[in-house]
C-alpha atoms as a PDB file:
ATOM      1  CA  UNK A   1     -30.662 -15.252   0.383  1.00  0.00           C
ATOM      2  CA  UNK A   2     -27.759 -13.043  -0.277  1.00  0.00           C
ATOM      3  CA  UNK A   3     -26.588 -12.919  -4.093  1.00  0.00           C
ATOM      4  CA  UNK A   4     -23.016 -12.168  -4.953  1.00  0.00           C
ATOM      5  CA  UNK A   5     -22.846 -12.874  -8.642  1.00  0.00           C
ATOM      6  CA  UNK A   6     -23.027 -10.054 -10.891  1.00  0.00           C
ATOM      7  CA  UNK A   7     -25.744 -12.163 -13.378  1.00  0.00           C
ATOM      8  CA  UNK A   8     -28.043 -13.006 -10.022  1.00  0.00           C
ATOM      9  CA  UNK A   9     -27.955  -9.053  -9.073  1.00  0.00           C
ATOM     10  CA  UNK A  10     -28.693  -7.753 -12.819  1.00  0.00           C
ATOM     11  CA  UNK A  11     -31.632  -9.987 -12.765  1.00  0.00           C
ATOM     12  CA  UNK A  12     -33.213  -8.835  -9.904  1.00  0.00           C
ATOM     13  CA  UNK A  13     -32.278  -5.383 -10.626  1.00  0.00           C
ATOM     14  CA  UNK A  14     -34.102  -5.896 -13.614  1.00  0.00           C
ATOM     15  CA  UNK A  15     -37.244  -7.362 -12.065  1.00  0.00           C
ATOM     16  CA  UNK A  16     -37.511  -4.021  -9.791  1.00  0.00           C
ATOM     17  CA  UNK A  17     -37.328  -2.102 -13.016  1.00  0.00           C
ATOM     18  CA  UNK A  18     -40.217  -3.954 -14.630  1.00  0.00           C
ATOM     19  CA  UNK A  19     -41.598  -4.038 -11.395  1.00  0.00           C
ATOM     20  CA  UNK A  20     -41.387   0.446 -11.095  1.00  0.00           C
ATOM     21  CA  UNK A  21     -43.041   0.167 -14.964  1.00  0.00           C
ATOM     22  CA  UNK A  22     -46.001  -1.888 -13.297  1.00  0.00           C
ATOM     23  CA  UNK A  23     -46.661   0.458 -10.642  1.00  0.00           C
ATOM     24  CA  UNK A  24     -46.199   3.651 -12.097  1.00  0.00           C
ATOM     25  CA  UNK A  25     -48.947   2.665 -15.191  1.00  0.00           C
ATOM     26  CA  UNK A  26     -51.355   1.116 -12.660  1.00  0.00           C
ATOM     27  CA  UNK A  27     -51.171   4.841 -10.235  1.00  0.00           C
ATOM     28  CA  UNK A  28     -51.956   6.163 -13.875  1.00  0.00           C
ATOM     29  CA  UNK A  29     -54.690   4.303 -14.385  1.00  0.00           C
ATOM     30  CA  UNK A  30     -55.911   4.534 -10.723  1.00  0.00           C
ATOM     31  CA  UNK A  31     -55.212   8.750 -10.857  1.00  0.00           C
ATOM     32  CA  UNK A  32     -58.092   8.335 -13.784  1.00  0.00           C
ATOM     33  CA  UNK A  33     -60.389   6.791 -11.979  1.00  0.00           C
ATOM     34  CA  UNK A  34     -60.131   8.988  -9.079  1.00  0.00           C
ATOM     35  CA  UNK A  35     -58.633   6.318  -6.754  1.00  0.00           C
ATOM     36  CA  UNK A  36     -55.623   8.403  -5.266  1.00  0.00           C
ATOM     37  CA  UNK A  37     -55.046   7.213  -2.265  1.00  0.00           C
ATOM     38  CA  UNK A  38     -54.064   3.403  -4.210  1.00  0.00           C
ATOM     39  CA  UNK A  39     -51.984   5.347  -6.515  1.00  0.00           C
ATOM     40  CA  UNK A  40     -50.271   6.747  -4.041  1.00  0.00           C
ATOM     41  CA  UNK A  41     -49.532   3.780  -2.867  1.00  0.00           C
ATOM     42  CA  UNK A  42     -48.119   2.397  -5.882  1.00  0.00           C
ATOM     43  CA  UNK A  43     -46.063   5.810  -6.440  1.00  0.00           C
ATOM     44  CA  UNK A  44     -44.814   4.883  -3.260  1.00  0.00           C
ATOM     45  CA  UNK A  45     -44.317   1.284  -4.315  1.00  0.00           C
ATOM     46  CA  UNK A  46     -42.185   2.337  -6.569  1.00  0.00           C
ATOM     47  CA  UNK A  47     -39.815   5.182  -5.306  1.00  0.00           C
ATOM     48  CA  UNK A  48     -39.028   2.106  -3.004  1.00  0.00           C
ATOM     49  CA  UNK A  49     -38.238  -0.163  -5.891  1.00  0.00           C
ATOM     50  CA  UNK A  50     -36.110   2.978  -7.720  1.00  0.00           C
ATOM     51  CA  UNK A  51     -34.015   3.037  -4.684  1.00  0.00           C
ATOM     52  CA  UNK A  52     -33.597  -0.422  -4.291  1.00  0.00           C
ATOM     53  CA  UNK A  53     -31.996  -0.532  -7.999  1.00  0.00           C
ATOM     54  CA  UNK A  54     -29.673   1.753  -7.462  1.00  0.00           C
ATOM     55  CA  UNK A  55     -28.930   0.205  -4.171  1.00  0.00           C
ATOM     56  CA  UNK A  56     -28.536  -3.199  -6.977  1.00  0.00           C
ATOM     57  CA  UNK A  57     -26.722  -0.784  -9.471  1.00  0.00           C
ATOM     58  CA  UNK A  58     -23.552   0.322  -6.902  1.00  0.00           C
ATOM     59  CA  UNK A  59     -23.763  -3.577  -5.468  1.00  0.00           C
ATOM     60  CA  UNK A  60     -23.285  -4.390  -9.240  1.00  0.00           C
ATOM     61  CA  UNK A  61     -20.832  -1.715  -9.534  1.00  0.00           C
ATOM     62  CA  UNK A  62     -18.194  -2.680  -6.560  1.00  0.00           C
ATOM     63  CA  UNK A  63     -18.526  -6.578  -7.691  1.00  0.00           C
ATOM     64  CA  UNK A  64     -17.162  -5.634 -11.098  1.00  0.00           C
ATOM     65  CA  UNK A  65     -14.637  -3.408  -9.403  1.00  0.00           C
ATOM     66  CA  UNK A  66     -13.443  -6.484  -6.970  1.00  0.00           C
ATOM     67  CA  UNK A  67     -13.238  -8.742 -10.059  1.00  0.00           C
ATOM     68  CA  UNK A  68     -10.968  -6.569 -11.822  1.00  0.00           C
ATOM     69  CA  UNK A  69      -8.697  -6.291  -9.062  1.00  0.00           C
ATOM     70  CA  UNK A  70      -8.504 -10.097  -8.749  1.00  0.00           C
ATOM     71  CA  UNK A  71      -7.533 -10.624 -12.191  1.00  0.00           C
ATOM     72  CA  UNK A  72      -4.335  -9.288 -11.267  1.00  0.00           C
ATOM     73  CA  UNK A  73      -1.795 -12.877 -10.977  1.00  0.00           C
ATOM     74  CA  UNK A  74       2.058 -11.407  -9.871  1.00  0.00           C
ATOM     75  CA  UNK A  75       4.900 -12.863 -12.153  1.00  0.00           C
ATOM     76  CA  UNK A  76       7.178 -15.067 -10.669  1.00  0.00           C
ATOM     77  CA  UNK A  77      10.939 -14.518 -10.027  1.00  0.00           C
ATOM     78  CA  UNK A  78      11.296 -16.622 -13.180  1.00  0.00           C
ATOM     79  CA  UNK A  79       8.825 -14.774 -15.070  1.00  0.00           C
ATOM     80  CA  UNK A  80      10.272 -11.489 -14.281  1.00  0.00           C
ATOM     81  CA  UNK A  81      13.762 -12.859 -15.363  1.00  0.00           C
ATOM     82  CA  UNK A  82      12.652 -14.293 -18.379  1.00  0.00           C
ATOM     83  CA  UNK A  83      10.465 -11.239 -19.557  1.00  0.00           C
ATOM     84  CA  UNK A  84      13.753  -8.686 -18.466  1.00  0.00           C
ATOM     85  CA  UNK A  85      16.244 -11.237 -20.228  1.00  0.00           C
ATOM     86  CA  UNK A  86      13.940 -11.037 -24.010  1.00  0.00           C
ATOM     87  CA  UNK A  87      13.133  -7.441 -23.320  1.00  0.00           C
ATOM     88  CA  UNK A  88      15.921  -5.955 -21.486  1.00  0.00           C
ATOM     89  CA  UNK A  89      19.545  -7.607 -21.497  1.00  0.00           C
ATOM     90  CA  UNK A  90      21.653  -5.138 -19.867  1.00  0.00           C
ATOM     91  CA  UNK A  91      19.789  -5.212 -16.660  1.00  0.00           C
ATOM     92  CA  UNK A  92      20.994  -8.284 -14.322  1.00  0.00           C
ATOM     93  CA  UNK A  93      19.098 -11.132 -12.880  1.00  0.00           C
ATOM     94  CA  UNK A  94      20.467  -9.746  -9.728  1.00  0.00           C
ATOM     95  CA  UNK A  95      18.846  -6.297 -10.769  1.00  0.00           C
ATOM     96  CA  UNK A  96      15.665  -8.279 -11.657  1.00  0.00           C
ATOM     97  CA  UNK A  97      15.496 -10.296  -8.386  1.00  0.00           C
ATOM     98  CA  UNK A  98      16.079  -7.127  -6.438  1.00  0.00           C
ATOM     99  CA  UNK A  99      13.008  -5.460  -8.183  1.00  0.00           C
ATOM    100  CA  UNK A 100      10.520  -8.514  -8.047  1.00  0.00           C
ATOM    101  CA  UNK A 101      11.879  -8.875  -4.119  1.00  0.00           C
ATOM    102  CA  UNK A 102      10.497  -4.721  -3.374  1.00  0.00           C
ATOM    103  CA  UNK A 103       7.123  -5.949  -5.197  1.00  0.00           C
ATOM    104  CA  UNK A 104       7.053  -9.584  -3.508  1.00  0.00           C
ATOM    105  CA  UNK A 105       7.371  -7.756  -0.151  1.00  0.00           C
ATOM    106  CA  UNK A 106       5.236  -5.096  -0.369  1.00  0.00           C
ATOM    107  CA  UNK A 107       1.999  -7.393  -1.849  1.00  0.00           C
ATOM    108  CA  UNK A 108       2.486  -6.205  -5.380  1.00  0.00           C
ATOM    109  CA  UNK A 109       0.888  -2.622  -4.010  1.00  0.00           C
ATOM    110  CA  UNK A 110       2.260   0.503  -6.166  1.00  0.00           C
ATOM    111  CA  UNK A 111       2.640   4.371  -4.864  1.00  0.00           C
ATOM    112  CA  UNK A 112       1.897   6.142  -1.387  1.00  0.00           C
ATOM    113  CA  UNK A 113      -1.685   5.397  -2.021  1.00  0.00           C
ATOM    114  CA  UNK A 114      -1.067   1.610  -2.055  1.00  0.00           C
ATOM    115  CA  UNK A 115      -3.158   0.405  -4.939  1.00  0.00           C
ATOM    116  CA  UNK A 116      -2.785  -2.760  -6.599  1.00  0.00           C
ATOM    117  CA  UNK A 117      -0.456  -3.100  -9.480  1.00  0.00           C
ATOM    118  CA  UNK A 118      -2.013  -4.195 -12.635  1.00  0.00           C
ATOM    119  CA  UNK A 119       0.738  -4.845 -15.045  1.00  0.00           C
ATOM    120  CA  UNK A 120       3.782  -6.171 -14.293  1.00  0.00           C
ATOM    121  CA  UNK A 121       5.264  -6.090 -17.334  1.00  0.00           C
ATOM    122  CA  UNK A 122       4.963  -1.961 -17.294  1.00  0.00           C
ATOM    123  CA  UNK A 123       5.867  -1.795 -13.669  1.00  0.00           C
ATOM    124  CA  UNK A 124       9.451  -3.812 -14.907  1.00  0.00           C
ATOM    125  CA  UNK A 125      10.156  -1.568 -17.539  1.00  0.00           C
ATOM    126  CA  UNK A 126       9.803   1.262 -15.272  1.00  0.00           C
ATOM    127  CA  UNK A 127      11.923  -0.284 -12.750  1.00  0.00           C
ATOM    128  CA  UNK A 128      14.581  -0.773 -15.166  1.00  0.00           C
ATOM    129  CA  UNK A 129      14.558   3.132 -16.443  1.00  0.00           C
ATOM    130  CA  UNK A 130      15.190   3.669 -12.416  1.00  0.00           C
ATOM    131  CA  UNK A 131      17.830   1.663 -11.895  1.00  0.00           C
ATOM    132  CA  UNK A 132      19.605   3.445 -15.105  1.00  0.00           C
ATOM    133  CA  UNK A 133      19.179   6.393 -13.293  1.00  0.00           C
ATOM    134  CA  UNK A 134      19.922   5.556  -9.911  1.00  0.00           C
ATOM    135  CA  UNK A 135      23.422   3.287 -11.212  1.00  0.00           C
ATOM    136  CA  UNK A 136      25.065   6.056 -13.863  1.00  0.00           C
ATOM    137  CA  UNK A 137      28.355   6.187 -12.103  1.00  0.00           C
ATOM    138  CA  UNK A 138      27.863   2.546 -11.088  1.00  0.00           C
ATOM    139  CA  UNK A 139      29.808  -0.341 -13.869  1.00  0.00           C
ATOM    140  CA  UNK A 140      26.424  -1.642 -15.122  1.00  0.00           C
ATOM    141  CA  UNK A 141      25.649   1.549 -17.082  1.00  0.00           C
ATOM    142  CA  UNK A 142      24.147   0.653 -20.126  1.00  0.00           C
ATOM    143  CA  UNK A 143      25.893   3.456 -22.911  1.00  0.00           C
ATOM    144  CA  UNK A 144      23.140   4.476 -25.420  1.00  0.00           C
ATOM    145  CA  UNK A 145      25.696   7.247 -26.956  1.00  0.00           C
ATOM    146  CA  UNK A 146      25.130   7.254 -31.009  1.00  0.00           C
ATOM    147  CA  UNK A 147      28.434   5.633 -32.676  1.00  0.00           C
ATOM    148  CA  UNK A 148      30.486   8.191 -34.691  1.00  0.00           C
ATOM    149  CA  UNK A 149      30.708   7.220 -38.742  1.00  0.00           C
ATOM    150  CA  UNK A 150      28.546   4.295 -38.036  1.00  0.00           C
ATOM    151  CA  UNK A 151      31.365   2.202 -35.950  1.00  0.00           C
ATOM    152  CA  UNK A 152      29.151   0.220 -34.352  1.00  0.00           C
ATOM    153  CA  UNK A 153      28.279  -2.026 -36.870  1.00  0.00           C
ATOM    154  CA  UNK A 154      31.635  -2.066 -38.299  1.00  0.00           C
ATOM    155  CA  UNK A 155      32.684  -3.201 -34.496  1.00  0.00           C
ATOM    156  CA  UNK A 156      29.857  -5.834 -34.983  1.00  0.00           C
ATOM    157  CA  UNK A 157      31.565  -7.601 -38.104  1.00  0.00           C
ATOM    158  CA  UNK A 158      34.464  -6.906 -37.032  1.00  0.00           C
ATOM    159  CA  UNK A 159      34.598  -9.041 -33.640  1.00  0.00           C
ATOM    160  CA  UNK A 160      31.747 -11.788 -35.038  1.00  0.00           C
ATOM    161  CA  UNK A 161      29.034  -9.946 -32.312  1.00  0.00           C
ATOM    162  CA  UNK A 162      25.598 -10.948 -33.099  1.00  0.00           C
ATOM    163  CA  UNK A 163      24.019  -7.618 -35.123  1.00  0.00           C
ATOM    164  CA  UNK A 164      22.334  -5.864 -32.322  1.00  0.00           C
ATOM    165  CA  UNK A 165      20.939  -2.242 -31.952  1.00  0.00           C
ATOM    166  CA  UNK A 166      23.905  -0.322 -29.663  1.00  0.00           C
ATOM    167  CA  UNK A 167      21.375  -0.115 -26.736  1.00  0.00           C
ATOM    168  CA  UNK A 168      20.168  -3.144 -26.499  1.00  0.00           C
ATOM    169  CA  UNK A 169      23.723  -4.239 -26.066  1.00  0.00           C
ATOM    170  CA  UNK A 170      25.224  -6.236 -22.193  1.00  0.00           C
ATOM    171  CA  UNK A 171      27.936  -3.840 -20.476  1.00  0.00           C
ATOM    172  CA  UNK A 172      30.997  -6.006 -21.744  1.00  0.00           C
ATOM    173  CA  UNK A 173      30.295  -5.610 -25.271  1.00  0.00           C
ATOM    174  CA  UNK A 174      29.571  -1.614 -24.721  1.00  0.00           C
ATOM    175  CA  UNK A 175      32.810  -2.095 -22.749  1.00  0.00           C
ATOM    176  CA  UNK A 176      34.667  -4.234 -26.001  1.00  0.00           C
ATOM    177  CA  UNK A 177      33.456  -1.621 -28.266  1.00  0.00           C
ATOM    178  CA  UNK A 178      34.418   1.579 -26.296  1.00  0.00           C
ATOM    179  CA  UNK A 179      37.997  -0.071 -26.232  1.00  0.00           C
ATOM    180  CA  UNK A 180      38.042  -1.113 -29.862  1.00  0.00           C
ATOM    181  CA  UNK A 181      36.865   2.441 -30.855  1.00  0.00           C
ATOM    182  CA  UNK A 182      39.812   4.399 -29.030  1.00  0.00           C
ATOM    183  CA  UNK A 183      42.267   1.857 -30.654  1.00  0.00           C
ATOM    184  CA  UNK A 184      41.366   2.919 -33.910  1.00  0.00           C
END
């Protein structure tokens, strides 16, 4: 029988601990009454039982490892679009799709190393900071400069734009305002 639940293991690594108890109080018992060659029998009763729970504690161990790692579920396109769309606006679905296909094709692995992504979420916002950096010449910058004399919100009323912090703002509105601030 080969157990590969982490409750089945703990129980029988539990049973070898009462079981190391047992042996080690009857060699006691038996080193009192002058019976050593029994006690050592049960001293080496138990060594064998010590190793055998550590053996149980590292099977233990990797099983709650391997569980962790499955909990990992990777967005779909959809997902990724909807999360980047409520969280960040100025990066296109184009943008998005281009990040989920890298992750898609390479198994949702992260880093030379190849371990397993475990937030997706983190791994978006990240990709979004690089592809700021990699497009600043490109037209899809998204401007984060600090409005002079607090134009931006005059801009806002001005034009009917929903109220919005400056960079959360899509390209064509940066693009509106940078235009309606040199024609003033």
């Amino acid at each position: 029988m080969k157990p590969t639940t982490i409750p089945t293991l703990t129980e029988i690594r539990e049973a070898y601990a009462r079981n190391i108890v047992t042996c080690e109080d009857q060699a006691a018992d038996c080193a009192v009454l002058a019976r050593h060659e029994q006690a050592n029998a049960l001293l080496k009763k138990a060594s064998i039982a010590k190793a055998r729970v550590e053996a149980l504690d590292d099977a233990i161990k990797s099983l709650t490892i391997r569980q962790k790692r499955a909990a990992f579920v990777p967005p779909t396109l959809e997902e990724a679009q909807a999360y980047a769309a409520e969280h960040l606006p100025a990066w296109t679905k184009d943008g998005v799709a281009s990040w989920w296909d890298h992750f898609d094709s390479c198994n949702w692995l992260i880093g030379k190393g190849g371990k397993r992504m475990t937030k997706w979420q983190s791994a978006i916002r990240n990709g979004f900071r690089n592809w700021k950096r990699d497009n600043k010449g490109g037209v899809s910058v998204v401007t984060t400069t600090k409005a002079k004399d607090d134009s931006w919100a005059a801009f806002l009323s001005a034009t009917g734009q929903p109220k919005t912090e400056m960079r959360l703002a899509s390209e064509p509105v940066l693009q509106a305002f940078e235009k309606w601030r040199k024609a003033r």
